[in-house]
PDB file of N, CA and C in Angstrom:
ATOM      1  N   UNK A   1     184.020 396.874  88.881  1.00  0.00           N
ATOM      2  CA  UNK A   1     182.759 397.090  88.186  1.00  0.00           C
ATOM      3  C   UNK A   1     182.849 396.388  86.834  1.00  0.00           C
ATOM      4  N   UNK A   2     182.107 395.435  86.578  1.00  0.00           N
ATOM      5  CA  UNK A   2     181.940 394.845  85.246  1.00  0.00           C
ATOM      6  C   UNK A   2     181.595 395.860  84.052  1.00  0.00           C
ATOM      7  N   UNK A   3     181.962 395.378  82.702  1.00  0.00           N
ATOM      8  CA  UNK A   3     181.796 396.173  81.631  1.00  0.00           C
ATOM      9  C   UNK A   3     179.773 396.053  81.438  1.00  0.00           C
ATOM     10  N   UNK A   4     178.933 395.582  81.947  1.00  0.00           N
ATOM     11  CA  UNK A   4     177.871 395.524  82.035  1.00  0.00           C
ATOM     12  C   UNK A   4     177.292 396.629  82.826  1.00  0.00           C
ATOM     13  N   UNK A   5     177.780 397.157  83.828  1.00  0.00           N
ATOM     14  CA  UNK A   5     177.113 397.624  85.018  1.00  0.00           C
ATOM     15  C   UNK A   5     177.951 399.095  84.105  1.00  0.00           C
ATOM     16  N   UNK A   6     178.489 399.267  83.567  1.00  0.00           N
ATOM     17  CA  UNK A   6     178.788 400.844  82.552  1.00  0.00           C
ATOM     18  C   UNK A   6     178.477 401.514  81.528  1.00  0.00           C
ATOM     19  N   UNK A   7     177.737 400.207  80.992  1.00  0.00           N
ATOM     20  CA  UNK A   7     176.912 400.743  79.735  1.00  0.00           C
ATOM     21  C   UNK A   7     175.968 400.430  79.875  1.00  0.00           C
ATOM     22  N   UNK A   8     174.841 402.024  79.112  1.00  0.00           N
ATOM     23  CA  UNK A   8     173.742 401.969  79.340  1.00  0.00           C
ATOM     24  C   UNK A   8     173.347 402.095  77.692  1.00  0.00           C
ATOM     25  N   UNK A   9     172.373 401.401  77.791  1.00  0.00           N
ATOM     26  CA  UNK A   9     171.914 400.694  75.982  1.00  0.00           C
ATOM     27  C   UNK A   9     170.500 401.148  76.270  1.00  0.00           C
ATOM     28  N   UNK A  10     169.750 402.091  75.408  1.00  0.00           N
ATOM     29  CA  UNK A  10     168.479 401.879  75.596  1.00  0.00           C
ATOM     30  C   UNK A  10     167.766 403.350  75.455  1.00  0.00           C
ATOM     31  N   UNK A  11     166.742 404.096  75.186  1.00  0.00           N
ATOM     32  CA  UNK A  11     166.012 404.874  75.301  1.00  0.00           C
ATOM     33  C   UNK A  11     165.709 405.353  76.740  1.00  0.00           C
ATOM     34  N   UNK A  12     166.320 406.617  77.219  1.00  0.00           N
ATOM     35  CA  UNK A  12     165.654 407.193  78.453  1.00  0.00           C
ATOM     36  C   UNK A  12     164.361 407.595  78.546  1.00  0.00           C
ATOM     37  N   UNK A  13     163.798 407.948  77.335  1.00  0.00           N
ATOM     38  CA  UNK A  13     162.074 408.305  77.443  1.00  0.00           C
ATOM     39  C   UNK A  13     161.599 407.224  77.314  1.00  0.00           C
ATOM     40  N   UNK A  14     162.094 406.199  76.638  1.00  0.00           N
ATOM     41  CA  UNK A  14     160.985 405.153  76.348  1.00  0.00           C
ATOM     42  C   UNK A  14     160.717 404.279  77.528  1.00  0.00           C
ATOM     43  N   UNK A  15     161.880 404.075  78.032  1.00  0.00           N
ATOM     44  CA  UNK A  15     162.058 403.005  79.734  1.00  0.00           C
ATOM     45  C   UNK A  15     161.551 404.446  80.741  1.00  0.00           C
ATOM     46  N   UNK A  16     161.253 405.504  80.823  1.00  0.00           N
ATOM     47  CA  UNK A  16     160.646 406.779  81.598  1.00  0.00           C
ATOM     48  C   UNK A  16     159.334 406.197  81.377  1.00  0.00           C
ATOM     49  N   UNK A  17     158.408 406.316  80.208  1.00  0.00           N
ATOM     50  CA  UNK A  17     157.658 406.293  79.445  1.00  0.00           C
ATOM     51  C   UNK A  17     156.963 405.009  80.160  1.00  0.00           C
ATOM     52  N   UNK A  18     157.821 403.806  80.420  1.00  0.00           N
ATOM     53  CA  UNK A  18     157.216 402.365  80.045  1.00  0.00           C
ATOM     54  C   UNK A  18     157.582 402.046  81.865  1.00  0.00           C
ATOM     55  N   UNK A  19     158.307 402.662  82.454  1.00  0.00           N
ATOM     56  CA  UNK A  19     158.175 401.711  84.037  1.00  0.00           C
ATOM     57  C   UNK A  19     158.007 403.355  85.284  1.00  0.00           C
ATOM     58  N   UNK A  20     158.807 404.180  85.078  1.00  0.00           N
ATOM     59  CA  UNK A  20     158.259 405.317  86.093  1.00  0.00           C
ATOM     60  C   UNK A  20     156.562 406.175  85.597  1.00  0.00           C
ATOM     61  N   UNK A  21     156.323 406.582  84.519  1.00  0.00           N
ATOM     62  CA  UNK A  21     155.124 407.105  84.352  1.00  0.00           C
ATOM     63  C   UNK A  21     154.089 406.182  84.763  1.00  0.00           C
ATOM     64  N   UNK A  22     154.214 404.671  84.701  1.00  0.00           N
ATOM     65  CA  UNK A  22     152.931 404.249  85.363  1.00  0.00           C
ATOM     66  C   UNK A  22     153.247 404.073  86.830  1.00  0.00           C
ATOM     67  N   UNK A  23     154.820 403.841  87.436  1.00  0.00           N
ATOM     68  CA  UNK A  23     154.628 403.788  89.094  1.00  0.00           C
ATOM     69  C   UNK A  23     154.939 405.265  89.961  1.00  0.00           C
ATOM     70  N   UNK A  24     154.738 406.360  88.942  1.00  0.00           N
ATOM     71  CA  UNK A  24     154.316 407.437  89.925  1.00  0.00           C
ATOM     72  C   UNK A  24     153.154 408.178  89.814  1.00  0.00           C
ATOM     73  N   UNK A  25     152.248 407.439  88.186  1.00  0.00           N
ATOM     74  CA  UNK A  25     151.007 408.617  88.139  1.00  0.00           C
ATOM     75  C   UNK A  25     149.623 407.209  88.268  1.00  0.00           C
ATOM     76  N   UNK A  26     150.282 406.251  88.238  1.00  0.00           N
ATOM     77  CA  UNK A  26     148.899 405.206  88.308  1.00  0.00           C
ATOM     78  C   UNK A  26     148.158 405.032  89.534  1.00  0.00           C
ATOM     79  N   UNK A  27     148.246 405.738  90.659  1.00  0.00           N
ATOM     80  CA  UNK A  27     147.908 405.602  91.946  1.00  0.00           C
ATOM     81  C   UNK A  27     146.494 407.006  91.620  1.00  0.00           C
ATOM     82  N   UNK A  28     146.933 407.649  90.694  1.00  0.00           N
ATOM     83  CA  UNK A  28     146.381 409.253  90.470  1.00  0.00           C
ATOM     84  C   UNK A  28     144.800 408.845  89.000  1.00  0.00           C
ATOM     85  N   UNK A  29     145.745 407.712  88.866  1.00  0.00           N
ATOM     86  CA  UNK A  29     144.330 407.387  87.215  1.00  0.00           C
ATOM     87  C   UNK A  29     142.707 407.247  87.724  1.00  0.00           C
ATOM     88  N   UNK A  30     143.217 406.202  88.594  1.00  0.00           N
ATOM     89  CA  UNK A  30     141.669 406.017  88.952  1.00  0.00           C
ATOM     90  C   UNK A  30     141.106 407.190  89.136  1.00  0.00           C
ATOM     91  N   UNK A  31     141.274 407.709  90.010  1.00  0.00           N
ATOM     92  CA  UNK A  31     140.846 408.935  90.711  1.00  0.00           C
ATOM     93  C   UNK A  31     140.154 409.644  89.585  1.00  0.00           C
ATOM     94  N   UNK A  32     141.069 410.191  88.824  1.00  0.00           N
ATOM     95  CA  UNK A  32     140.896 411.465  87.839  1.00  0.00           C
ATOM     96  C   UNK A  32     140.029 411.402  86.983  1.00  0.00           C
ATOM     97  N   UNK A  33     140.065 409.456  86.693  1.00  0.00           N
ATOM     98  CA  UNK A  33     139.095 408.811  85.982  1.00  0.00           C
ATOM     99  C   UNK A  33     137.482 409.301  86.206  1.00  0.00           C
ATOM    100  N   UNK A  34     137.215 408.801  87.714  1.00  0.00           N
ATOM    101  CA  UNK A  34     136.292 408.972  88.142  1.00  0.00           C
ATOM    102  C   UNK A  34     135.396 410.149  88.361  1.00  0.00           C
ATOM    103  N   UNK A  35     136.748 411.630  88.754  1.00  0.00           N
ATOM    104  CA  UNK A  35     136.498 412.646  88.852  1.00  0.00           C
ATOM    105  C   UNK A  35     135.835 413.328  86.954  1.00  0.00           C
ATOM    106  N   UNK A  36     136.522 412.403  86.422  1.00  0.00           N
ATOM    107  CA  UNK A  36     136.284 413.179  84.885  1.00  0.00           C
ATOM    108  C   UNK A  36     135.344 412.584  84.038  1.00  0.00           C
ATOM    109  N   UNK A  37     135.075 411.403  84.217  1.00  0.00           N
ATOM    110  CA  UNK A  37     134.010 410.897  83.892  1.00  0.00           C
ATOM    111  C   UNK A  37     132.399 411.403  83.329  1.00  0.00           C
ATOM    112  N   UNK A  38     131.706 412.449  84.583  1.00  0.00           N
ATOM    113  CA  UNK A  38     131.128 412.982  84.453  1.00  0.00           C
ATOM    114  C   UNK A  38     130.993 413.933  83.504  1.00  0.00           C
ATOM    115  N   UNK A  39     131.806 414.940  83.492  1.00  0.00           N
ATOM    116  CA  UNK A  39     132.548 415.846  82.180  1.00  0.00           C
ATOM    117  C   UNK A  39     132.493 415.564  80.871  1.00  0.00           C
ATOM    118  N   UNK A  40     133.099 414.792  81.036  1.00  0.00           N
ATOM    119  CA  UNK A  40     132.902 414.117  79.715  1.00  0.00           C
ATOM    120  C   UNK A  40     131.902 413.295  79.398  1.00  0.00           C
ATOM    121  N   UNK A  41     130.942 412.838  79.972  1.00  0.00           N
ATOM    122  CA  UNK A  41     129.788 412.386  79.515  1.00  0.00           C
ATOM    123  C   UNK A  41     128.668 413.716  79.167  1.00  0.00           C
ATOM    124  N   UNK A  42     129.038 414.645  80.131  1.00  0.00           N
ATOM    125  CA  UNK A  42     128.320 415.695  79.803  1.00  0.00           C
ATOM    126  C   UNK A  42     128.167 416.604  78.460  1.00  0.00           C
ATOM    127  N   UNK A  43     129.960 416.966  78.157  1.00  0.00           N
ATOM    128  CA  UNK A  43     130.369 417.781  77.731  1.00  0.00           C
ATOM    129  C   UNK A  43     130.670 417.387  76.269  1.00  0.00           C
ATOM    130  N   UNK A  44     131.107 415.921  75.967  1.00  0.00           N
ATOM    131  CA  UNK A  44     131.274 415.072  74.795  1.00  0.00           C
ATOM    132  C   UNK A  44     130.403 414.139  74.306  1.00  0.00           C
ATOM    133  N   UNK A  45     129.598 413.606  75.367  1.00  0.00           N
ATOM    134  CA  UNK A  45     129.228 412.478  74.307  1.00  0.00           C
ATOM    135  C   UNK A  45     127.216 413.177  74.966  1.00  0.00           C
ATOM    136  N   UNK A  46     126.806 414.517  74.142  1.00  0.00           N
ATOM    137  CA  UNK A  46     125.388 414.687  74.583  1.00  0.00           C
ATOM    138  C   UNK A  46     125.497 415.789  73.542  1.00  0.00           C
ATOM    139  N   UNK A  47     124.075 416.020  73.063  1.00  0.00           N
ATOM    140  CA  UNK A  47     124.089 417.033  72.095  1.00  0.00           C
ATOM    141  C   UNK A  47     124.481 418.659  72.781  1.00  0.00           C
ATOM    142  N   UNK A  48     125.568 418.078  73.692  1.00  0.00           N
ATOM    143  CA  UNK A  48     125.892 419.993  74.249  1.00  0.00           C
ATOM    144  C   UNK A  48     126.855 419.960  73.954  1.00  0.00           C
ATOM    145  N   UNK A  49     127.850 418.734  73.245  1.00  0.00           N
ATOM    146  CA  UNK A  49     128.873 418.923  72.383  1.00  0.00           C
ATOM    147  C   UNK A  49     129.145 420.006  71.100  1.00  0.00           C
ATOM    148  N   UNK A  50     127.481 419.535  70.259  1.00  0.00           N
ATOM    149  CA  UNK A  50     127.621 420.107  68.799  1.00  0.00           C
ATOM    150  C   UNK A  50     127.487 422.134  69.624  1.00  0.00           C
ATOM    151  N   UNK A  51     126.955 422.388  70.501  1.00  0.00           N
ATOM    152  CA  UNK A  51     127.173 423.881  71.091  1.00  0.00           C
ATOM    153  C   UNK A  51     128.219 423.909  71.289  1.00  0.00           C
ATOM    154  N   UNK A  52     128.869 423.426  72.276  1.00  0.00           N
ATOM    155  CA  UNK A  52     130.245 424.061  72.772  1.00  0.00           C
ATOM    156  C   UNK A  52     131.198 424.035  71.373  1.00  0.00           C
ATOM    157  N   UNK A  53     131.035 422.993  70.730  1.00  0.00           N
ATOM    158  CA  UNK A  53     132.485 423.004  69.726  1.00  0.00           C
ATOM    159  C   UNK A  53     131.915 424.311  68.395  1.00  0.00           C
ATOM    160  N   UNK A  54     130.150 425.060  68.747  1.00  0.00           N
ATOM    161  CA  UNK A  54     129.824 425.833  67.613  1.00  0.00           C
ATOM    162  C   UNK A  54     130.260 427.020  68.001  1.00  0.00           C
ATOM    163  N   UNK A  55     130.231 426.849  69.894  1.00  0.00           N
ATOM    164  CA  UNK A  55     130.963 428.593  70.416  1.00  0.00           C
ATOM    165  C   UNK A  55     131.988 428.589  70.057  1.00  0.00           C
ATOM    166  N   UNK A  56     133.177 427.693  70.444  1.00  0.00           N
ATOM    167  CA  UNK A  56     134.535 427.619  70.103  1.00  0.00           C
ATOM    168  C   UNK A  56     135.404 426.050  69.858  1.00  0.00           C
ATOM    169  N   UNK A  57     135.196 425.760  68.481  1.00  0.00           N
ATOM    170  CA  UNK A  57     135.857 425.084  67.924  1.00  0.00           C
ATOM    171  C   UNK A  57     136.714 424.181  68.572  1.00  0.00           C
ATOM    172  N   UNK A  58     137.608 425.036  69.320  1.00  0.00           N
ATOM    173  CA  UNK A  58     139.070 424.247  70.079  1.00  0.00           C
ATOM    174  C   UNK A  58     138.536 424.424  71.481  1.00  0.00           C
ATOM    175  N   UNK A  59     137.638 424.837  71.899  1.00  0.00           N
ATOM    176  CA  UNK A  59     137.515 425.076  73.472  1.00  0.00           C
ATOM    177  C   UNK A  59     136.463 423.379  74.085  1.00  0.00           C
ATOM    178  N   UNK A  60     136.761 422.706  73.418  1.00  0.00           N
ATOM    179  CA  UNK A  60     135.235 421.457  73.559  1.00  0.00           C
ATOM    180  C   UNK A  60     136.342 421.134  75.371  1.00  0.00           C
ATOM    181  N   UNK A  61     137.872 420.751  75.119  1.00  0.00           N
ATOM    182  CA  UNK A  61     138.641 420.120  76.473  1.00  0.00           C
ATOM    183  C   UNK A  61     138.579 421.684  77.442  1.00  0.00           C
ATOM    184  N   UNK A  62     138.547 422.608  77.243  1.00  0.00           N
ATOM    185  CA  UNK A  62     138.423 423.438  78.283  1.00  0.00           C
ATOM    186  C   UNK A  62     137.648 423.489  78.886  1.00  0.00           C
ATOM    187  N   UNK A  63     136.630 423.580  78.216  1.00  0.00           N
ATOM    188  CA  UNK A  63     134.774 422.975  78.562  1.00  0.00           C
ATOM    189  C   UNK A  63     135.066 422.223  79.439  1.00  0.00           C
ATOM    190  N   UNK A  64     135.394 420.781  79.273  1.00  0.00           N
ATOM    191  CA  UNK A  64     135.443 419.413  79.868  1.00  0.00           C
ATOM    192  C   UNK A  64     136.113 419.901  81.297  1.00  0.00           C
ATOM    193  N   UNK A  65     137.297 420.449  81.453  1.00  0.00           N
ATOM    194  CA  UNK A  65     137.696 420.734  82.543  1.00  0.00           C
ATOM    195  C   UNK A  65     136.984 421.160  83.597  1.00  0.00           C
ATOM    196  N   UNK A  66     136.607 422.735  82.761  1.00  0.00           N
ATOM    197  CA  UNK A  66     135.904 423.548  83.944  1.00  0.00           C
ATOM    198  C   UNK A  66     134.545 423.084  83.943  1.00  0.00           C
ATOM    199  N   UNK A  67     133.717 421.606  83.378  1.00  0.00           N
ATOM    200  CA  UNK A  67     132.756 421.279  84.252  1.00  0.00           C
ATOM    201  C   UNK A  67     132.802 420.171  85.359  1.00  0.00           C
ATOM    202  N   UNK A  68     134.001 419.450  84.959  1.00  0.00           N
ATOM    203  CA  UNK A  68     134.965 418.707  85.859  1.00  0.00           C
ATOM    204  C   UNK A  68     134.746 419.631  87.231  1.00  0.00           C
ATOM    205  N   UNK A  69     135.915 421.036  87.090  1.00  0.00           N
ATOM    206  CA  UNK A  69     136.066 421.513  88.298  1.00  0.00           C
ATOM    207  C   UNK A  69     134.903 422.178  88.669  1.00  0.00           C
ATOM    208  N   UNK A  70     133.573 422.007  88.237  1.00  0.00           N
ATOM    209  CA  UNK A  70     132.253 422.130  88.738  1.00  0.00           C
ATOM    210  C   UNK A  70     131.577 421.578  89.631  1.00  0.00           C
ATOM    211  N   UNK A  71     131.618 420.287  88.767  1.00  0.00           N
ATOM    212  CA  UNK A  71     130.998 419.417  89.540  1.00  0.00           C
ATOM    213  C   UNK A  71     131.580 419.155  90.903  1.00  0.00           C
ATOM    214  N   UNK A  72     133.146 419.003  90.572  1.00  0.00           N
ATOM    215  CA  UNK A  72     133.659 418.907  92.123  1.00  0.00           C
ATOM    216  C   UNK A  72     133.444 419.515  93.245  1.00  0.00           C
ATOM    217  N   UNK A  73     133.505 420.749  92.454  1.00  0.00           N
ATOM    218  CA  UNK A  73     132.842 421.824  93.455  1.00  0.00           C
ATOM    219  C   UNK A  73     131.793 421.652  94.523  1.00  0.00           C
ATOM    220  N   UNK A  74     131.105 421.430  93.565  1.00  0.00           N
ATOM    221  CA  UNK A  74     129.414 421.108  93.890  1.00  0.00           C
ATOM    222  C   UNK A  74     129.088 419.959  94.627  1.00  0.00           C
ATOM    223  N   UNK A  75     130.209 418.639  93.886  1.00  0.00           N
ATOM    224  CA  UNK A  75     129.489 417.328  94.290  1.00  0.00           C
ATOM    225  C   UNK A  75     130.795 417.037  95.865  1.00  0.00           C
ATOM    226  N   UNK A  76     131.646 417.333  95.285  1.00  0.00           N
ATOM    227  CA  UNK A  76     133.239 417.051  95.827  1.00  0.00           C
ATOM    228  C   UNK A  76     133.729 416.468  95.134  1.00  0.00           C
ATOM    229  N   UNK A  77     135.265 416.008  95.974  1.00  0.00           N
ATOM    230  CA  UNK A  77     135.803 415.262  94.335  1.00  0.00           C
ATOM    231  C   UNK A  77     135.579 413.699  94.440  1.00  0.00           C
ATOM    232  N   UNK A  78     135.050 412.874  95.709  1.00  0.00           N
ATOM    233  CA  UNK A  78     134.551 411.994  95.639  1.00  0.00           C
ATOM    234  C   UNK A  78     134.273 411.290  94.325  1.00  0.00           C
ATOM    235  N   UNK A  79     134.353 409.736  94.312  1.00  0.00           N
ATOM    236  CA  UNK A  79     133.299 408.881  93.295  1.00  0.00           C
ATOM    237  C   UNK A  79     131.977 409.551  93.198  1.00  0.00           C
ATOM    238  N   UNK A  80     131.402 409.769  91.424  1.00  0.00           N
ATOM    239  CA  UNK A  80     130.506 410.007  91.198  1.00  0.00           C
ATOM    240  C   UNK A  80     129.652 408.914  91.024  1.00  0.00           C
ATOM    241  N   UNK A  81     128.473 408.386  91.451  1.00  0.00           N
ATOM    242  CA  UNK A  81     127.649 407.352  90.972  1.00  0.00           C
ATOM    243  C   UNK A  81     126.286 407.618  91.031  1.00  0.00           C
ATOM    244  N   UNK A  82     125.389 406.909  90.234  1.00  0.00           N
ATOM    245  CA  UNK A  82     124.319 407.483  89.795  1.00  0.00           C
ATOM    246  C   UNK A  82     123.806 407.617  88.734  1.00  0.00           C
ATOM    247  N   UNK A  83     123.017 408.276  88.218  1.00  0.00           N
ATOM    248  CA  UNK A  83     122.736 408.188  86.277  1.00  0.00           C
ATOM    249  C   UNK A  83     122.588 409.706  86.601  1.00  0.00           C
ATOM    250  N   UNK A  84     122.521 409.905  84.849  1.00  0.00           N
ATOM    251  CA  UNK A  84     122.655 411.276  84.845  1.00  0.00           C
ATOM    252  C   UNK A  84     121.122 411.576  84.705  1.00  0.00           C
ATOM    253  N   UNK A  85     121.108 412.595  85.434  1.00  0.00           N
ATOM    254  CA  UNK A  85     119.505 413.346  84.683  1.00  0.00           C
ATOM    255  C   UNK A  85     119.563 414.983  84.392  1.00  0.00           C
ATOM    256  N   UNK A  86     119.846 415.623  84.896  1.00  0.00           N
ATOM    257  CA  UNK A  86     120.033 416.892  84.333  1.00  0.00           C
ATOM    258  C   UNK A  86     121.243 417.825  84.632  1.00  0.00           C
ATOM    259  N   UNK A  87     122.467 418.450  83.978  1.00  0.00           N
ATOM    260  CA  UNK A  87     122.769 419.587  84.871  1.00  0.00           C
ATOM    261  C   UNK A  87     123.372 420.852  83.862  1.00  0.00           C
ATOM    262  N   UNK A  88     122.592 421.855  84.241  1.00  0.00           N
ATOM    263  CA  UNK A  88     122.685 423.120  82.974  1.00  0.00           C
ATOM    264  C   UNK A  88     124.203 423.435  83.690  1.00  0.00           C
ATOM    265  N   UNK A  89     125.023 423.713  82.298  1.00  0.00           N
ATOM    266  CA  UNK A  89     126.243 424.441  82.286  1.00  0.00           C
ATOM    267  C   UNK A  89     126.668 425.606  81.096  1.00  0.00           C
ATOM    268  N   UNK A  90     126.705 426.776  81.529  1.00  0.00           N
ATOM    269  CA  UNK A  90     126.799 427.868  80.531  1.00  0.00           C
ATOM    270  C   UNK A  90     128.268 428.143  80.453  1.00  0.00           C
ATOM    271  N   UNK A  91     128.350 427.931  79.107  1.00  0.00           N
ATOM    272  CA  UNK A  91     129.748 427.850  78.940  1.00  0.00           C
ATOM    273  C   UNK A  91     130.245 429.415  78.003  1.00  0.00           C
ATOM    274  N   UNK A  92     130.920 430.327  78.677  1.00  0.00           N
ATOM    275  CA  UNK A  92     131.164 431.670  77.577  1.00  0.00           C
ATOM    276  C   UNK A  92     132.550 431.287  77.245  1.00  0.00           C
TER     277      UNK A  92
END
């Protein structure tokens, strides 16, 4: 065994970080993308933001989730496409 093949030089999170986190979760991005998309157009970028963050401050990504796992519900978790036009969500 060469003195090469025994030493290891280098950051384990950062080479984790930079070649396994994208070839075991990048097959999963799109997807989640697509699935979350909606959510967050809903939940962040529409005046039902300035509500949710007036009920609870830190709850705006919990929000986002559970209308995520709404819509899925509702729509499936399929690609969403389409424009938006209405969908009431009561958030306690």
């Amino acid at each position: 065994m060469s003195h090469v093949d025994r030493v290891f030089e280098g950051s384990i999170p950062e080479i984790y970080d930079e070649y396994l986190v994208p070839l075991i979760f990048e097959q999963y991005a799109d997807d989640l993308a697509q699935r979350t998309a909606p959510a967050v157009a809903y939940c962040q970028g529409t005046p039902l933001r300035n509500e949710l963050e007036a009920l609870d401050p830190g709850g705006l990504d919990e929000a986002t989730t559970h209308a995520s796992n709404a819509i899925a519900s509702y729509f499936g978790d399929g690609p969403v496409a389409g424009r938006i036009r209405a969908f009431v969500i009561t958030a306690r």
